[in-house]
PDB file of N, CA and C in Angstrom:
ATOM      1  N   UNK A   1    -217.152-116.364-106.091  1.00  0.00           N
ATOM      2  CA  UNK A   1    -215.881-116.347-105.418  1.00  0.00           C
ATOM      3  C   UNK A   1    -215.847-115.313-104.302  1.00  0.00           C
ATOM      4  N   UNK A   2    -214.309-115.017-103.881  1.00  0.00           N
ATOM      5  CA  UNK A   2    -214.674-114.191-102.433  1.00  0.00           C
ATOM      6  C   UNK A   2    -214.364-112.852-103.123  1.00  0.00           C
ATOM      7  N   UNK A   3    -215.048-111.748-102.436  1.00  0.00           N
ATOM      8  CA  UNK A   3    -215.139-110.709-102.602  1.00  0.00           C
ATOM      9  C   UNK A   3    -214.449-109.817-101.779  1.00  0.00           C
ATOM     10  N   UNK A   4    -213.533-110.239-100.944  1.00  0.00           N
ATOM     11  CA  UNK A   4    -212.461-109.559-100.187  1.00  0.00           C
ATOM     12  C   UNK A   4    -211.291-110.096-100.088  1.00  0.00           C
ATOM     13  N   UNK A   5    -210.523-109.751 -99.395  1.00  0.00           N
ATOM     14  CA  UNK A   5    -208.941-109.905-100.217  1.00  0.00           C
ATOM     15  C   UNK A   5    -208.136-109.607 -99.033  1.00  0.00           C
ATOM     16  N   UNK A   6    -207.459-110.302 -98.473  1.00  0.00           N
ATOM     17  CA  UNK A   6    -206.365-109.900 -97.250  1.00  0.00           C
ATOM     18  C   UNK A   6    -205.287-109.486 -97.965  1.00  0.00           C
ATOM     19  N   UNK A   7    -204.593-108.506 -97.376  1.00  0.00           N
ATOM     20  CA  UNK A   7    -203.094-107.839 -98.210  1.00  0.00           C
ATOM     21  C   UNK A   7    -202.306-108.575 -97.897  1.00  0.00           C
ATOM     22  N   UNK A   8    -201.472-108.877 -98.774  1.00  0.00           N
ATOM     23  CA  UNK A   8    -200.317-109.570 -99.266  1.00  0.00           C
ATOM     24  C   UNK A   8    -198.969-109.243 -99.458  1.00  0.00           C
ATOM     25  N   UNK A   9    -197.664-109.245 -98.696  1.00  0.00           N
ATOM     26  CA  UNK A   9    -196.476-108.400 -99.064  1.00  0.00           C
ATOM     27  C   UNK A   9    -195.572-108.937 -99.812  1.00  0.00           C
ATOM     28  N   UNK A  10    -195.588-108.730-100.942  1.00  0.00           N
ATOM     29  CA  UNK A  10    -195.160-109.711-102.510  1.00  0.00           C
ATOM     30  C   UNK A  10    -194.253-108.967-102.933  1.00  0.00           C
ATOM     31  N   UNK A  11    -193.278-109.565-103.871  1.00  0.00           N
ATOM     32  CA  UNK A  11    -191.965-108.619-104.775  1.00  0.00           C
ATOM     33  C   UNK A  11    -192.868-108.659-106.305  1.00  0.00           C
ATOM     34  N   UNK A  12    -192.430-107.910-106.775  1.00  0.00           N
ATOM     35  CA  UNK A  12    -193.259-107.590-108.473  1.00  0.00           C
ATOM     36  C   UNK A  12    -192.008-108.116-109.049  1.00  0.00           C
ATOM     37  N   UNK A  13    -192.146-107.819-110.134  1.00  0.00           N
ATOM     38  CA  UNK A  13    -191.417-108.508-111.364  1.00  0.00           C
ATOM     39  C   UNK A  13    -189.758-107.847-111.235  1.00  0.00           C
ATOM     40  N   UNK A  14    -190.232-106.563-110.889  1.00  0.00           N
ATOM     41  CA  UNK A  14    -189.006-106.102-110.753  1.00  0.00           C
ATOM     42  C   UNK A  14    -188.166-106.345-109.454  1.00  0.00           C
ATOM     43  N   UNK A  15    -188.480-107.317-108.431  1.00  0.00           N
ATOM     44  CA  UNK A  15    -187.912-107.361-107.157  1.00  0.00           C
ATOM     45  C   UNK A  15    -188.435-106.750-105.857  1.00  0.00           C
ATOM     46  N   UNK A  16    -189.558-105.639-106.534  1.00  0.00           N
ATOM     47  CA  UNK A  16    -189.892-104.185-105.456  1.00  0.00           C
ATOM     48  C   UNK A  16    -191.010-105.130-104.288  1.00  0.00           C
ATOM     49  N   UNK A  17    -190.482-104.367-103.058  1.00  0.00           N
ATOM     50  CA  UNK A  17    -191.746-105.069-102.682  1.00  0.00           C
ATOM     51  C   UNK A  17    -192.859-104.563-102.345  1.00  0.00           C
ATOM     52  N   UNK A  18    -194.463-104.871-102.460  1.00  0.00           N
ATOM     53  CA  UNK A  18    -195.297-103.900-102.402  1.00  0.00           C
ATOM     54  C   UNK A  18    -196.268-104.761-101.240  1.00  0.00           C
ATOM     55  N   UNK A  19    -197.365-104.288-101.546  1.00  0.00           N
ATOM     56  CA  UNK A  19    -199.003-104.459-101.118  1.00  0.00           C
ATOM     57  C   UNK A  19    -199.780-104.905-102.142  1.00  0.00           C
ATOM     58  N   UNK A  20    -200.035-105.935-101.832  1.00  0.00           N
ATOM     59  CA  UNK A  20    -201.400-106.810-102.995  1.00  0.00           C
ATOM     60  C   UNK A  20    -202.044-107.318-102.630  1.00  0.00           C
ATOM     61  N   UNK A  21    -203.538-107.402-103.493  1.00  0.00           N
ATOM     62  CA  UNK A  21    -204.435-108.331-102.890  1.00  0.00           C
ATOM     63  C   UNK A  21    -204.865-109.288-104.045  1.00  0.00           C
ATOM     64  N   UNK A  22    -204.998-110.332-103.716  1.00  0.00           N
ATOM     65  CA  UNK A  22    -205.408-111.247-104.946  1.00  0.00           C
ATOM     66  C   UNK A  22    -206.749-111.993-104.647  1.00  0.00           C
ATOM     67  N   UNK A  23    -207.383-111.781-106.138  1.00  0.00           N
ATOM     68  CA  UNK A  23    -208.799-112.208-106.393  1.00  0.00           C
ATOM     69  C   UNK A  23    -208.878-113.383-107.524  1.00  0.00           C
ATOM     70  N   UNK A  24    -208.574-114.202-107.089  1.00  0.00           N
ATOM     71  CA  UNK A  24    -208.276-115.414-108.049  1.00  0.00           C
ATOM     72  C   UNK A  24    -208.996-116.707-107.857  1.00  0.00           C
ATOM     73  N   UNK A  25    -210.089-116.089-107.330  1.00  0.00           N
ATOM     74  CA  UNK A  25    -211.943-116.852-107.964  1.00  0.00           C
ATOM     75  C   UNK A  25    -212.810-116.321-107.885  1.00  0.00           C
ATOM     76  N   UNK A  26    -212.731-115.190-108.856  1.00  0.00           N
ATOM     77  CA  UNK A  26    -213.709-114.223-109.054  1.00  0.00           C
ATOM     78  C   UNK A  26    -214.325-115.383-110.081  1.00  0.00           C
ATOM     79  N   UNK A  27    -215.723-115.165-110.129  1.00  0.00           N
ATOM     80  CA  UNK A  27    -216.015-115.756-111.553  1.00  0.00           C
ATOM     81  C   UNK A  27    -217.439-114.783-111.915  1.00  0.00           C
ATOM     82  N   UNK A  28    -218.082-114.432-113.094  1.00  0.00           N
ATOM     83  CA  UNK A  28    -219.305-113.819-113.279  1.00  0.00           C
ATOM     84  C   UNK A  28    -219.984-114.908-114.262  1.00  0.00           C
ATOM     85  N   UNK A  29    -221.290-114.861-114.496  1.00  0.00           N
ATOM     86  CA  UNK A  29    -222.281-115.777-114.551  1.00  0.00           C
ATOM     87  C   UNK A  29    -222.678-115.552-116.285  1.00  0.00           C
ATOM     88  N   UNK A  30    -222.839-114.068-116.164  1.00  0.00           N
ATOM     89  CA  UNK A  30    -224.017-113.637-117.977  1.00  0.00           C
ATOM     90  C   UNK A  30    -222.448-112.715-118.969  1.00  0.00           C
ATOM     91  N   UNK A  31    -222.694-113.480-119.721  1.00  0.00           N
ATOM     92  CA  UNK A  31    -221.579-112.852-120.825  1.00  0.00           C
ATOM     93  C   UNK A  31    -221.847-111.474-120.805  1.00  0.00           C
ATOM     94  N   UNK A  32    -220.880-110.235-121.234  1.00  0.00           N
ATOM     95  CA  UNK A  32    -220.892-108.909-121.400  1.00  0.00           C
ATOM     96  C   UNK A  32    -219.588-108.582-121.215  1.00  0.00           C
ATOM     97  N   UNK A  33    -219.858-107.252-121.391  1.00  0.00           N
ATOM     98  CA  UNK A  33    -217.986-106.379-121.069  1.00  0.00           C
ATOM     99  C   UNK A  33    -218.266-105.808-119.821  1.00  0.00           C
ATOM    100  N   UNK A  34    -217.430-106.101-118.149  1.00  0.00           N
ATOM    101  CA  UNK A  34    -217.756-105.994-117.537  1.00  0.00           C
ATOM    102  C   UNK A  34    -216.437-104.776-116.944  1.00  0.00           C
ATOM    103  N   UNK A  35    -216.658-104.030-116.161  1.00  0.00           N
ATOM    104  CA  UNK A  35    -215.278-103.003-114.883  1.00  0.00           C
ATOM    105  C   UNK A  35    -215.393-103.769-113.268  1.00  0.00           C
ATOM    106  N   UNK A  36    -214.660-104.247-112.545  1.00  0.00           N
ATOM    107  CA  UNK A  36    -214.643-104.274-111.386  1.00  0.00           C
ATOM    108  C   UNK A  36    -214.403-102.942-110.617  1.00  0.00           C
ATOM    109  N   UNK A  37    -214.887-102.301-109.350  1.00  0.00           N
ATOM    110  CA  UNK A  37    -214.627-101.590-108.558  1.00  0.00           C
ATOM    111  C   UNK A  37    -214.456-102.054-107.357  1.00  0.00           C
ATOM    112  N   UNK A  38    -213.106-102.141-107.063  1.00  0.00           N
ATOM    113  CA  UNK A  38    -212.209-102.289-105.850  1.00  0.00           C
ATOM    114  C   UNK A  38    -211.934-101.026-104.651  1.00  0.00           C
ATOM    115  N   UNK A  39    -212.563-101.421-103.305  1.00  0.00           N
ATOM    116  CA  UNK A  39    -212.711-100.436-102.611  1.00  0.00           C
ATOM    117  C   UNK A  39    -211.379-100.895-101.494  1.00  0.00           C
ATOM    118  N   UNK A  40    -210.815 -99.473-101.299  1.00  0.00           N
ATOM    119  CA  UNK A  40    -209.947-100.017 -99.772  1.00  0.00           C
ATOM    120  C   UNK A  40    -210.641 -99.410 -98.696  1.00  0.00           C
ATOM    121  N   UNK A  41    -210.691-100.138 -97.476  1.00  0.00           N
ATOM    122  CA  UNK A  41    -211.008 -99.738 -95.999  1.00  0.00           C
ATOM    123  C   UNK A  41    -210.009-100.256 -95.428  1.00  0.00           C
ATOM    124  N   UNK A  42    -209.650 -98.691 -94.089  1.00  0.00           N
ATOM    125  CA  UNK A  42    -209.018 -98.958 -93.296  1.00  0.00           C
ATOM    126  C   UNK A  42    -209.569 -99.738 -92.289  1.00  0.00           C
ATOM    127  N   UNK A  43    -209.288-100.804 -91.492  1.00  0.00           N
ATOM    128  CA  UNK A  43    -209.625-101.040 -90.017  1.00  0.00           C
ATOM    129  C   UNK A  43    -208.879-100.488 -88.725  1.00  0.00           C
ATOM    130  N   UNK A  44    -209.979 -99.794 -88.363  1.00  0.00           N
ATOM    131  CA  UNK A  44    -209.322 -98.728 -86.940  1.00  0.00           C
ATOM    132  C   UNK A  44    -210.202 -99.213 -85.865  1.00  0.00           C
ATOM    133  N   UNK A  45    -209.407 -98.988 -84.401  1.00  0.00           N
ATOM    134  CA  UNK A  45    -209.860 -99.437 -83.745  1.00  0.00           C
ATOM    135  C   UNK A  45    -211.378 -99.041 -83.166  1.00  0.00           C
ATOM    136  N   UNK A  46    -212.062 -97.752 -83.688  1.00  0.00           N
ATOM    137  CA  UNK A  46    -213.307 -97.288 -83.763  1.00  0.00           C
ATOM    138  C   UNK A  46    -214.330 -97.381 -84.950  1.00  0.00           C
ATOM    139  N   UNK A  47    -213.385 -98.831 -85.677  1.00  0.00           N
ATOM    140  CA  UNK A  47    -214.596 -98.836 -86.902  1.00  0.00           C
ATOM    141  C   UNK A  47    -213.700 -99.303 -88.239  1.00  0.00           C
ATOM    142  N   UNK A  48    -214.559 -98.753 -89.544  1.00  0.00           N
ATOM    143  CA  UNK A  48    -213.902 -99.075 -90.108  1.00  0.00           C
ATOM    144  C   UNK A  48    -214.100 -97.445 -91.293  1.00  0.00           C
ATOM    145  N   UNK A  49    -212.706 -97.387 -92.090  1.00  0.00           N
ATOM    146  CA  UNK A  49    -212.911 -96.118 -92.509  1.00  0.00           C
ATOM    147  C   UNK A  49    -212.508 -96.573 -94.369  1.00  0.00           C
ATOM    148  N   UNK A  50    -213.816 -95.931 -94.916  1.00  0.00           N
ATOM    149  CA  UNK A  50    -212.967 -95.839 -96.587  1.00  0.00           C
ATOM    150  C   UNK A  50    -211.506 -95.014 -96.768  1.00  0.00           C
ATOM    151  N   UNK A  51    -210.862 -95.384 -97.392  1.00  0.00           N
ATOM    152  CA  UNK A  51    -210.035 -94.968 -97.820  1.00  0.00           C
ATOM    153  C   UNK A  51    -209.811 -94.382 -99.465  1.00  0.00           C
ATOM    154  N   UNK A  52    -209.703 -95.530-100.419  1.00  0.00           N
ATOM    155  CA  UNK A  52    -209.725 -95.076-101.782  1.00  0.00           C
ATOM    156  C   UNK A  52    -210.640 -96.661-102.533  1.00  0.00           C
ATOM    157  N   UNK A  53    -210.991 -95.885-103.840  1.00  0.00           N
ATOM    158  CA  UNK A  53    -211.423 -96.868-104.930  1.00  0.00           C
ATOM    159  C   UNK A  53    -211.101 -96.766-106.513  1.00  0.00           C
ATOM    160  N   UNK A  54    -210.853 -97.828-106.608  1.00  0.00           N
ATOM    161  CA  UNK A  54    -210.348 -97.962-108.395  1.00  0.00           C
ATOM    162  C   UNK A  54    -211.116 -98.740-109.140  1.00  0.00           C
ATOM    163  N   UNK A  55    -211.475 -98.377-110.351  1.00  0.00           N
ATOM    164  CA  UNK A  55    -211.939 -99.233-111.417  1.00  0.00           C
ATOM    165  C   UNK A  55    -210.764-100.011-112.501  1.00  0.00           C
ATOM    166  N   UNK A  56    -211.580-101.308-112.637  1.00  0.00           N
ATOM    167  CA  UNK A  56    -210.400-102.061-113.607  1.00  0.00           C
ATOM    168  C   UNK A  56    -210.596-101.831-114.721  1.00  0.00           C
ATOM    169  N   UNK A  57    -209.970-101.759-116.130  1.00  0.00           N
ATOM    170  CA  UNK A  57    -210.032-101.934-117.027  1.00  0.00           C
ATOM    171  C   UNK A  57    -211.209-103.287-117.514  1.00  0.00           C
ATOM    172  N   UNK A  58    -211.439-102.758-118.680  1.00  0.00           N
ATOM    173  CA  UNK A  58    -213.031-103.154-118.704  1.00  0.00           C
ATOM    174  C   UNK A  58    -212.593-104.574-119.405  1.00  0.00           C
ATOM    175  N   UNK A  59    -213.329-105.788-119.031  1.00  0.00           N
ATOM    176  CA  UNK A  59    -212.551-107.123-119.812  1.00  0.00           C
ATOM    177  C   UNK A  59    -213.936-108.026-120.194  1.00  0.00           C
ATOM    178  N   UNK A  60    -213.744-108.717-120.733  1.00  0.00           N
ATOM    179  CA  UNK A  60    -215.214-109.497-121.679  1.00  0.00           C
ATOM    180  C   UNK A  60    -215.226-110.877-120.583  1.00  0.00           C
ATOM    181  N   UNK A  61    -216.627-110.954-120.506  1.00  0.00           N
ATOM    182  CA  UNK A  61    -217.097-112.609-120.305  1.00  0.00           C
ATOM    183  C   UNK A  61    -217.624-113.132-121.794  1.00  0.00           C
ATOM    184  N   UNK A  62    -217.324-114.371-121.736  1.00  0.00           N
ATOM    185  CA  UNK A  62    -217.814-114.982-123.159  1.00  0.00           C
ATOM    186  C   UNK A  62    -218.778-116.067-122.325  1.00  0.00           C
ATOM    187  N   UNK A  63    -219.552-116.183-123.319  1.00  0.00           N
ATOM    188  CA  UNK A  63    -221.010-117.676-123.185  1.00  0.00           C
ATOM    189  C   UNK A  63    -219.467-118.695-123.404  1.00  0.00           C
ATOM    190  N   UNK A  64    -220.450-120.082-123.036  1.00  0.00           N
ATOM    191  CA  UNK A  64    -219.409-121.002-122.958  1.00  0.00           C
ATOM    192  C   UNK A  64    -219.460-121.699-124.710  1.00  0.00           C
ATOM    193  N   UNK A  65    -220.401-121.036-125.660  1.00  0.00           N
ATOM    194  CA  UNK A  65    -219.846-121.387-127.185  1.00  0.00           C
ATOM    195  C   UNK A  65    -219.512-120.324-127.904  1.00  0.00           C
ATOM    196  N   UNK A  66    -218.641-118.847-127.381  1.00  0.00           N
ATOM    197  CA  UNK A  66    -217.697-118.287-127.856  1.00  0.00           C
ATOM    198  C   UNK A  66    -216.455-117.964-127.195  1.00  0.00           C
ATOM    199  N   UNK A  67    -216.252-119.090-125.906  1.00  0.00           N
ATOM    200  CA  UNK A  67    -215.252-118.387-125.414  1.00  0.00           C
ATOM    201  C   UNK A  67    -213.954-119.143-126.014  1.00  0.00           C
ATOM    202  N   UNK A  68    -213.315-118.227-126.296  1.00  0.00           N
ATOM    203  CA  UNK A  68    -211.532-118.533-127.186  1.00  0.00           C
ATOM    204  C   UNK A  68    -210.715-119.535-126.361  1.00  0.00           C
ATOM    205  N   UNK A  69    -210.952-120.111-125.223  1.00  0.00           N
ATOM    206  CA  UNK A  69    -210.149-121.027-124.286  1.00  0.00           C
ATOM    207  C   UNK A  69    -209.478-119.678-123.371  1.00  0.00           C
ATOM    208  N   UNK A  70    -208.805-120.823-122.738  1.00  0.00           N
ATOM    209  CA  UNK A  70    -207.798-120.228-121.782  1.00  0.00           C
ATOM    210  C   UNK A  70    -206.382-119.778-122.112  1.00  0.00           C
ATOM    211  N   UNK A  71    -206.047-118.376-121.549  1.00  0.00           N
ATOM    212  CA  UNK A  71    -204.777-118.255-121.922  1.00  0.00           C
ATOM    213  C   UNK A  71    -203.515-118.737-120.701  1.00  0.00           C
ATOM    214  N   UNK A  72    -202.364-118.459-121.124  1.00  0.00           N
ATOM    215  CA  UNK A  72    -201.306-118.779-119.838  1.00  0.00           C
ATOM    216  C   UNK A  72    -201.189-117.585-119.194  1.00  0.00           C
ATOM    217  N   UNK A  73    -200.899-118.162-117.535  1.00  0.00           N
ATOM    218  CA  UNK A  73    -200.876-116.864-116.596  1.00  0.00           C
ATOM    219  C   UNK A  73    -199.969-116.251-116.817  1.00  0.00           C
ATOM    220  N   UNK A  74    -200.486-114.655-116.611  1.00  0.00           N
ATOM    221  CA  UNK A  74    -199.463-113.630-116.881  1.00  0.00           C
ATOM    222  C   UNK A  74    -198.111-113.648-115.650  1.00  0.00           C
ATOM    223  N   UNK A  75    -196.902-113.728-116.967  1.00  0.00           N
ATOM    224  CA  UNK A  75    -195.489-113.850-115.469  1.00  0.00           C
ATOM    225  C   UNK A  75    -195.811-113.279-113.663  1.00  0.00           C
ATOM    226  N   UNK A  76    -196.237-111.960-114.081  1.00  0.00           N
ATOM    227  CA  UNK A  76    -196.681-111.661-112.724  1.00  0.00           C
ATOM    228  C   UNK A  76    -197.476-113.175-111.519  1.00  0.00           C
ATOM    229  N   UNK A  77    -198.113-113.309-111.960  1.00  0.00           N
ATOM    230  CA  UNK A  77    -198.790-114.500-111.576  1.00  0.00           C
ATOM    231  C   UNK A  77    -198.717-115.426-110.790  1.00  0.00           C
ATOM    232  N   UNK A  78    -197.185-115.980-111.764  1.00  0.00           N
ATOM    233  CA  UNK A  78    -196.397-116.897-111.540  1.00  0.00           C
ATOM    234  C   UNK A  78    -195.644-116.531-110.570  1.00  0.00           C
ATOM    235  N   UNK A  79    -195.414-115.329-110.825  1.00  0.00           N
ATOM    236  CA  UNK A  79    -194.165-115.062-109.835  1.00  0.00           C
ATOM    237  C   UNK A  79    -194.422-114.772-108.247  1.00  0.00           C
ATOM    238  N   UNK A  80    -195.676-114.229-108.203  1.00  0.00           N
ATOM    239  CA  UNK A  80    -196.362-114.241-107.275  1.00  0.00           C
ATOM    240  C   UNK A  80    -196.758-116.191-106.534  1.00  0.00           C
ATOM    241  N   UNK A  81    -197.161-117.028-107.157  1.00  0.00           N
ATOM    242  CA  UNK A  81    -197.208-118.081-107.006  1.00  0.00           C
ATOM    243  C   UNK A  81    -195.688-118.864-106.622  1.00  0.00           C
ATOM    244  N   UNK A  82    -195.225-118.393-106.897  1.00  0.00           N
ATOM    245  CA  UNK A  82    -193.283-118.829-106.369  1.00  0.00           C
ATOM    246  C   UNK A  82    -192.931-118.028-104.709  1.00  0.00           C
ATOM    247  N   UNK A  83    -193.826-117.401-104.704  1.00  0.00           N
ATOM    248  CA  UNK A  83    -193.612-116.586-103.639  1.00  0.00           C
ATOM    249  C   UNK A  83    -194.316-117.048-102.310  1.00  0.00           C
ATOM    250  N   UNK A  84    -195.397-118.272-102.464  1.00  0.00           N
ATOM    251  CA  UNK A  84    -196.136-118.845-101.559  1.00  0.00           C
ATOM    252  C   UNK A  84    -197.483-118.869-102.184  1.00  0.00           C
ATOM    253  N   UNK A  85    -198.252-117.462-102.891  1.00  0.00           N
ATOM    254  CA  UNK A  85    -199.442-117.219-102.830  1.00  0.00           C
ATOM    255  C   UNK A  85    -200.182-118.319-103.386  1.00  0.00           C
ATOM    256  N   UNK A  86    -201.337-118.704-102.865  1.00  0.00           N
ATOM    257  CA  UNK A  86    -202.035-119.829-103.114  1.00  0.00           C
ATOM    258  C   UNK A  86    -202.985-119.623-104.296  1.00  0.00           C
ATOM    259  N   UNK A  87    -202.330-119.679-105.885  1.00  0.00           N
ATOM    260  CA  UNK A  87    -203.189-119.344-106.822  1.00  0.00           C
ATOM    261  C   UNK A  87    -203.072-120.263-107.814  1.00  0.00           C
ATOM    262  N   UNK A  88    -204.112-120.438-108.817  1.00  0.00           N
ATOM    263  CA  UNK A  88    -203.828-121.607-109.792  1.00  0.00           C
ATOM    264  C   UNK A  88    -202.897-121.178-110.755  1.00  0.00           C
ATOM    265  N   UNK A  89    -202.061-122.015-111.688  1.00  0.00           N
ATOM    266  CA  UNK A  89    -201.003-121.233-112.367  1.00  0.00           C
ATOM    267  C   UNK A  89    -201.784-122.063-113.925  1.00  0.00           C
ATOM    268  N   UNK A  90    -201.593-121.401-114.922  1.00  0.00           N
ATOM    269  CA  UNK A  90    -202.134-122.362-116.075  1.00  0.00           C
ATOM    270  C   UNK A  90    -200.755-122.051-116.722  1.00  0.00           C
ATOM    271  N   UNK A  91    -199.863-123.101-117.112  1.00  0.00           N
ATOM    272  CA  UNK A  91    -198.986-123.282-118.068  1.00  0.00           C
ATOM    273  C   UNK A  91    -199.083-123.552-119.577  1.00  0.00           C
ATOM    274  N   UNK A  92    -200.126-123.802-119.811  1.00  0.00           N
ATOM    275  CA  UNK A  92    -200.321-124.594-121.319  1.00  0.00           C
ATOM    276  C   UNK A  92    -201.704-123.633-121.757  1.00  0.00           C
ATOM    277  N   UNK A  93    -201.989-123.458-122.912  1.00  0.00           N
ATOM    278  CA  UNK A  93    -202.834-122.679-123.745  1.00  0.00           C
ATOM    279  C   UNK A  93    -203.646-123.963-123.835  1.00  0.00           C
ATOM    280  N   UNK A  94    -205.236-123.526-123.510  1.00  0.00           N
ATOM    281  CA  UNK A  94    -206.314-124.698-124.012  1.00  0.00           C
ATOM    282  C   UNK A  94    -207.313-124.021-125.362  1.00  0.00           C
TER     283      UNK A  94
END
């Protein structure tokens, strides 16, 4: 999937409105417990400059004969998806 992310000016759950970027076809290949590290760069007109980086909370890939199915998207998600953003929504538990 893509590995960069254009910012996004979205309301959160609570109405607020922020800065987001959404990664919603990430996919990884070999089962394990994996962290993403998400970097921001500024773009200036002499380049481009780091800014900050975060690690995600660490989350499991499963082989495809232990994985538990799919769960439903978290409200955030959705709500973000009501808002325009072009993301898949899963309603139903498989």
């Amino acid at each position: 999937g893509r590995t960069v992310s254009s910012l996004y000016l979205l309301r959160d759950l609570d109405n607020t409105e922020g800065a987001f970027f959404a990664f919603s076809d990430i996919s990884v290949r070999a089962d394990g417990r994996y962290r993403l590290r998400m970097c921001l760069f500024e773009m200036l007109d002499s380049g481009v400059q780091f800014r900050q980086s975060v690690l995600s909370d660490i989350f499991t890939v499963y082989s495809a004969k232990k994985f538990p199915g799919m769960h439903l998207s978290c409200p955030l998600a959705c709500h973000f998806a009501e808002q325009g953003l072009k993301i898949r929504i899963r309603k139903e538990s498989r």
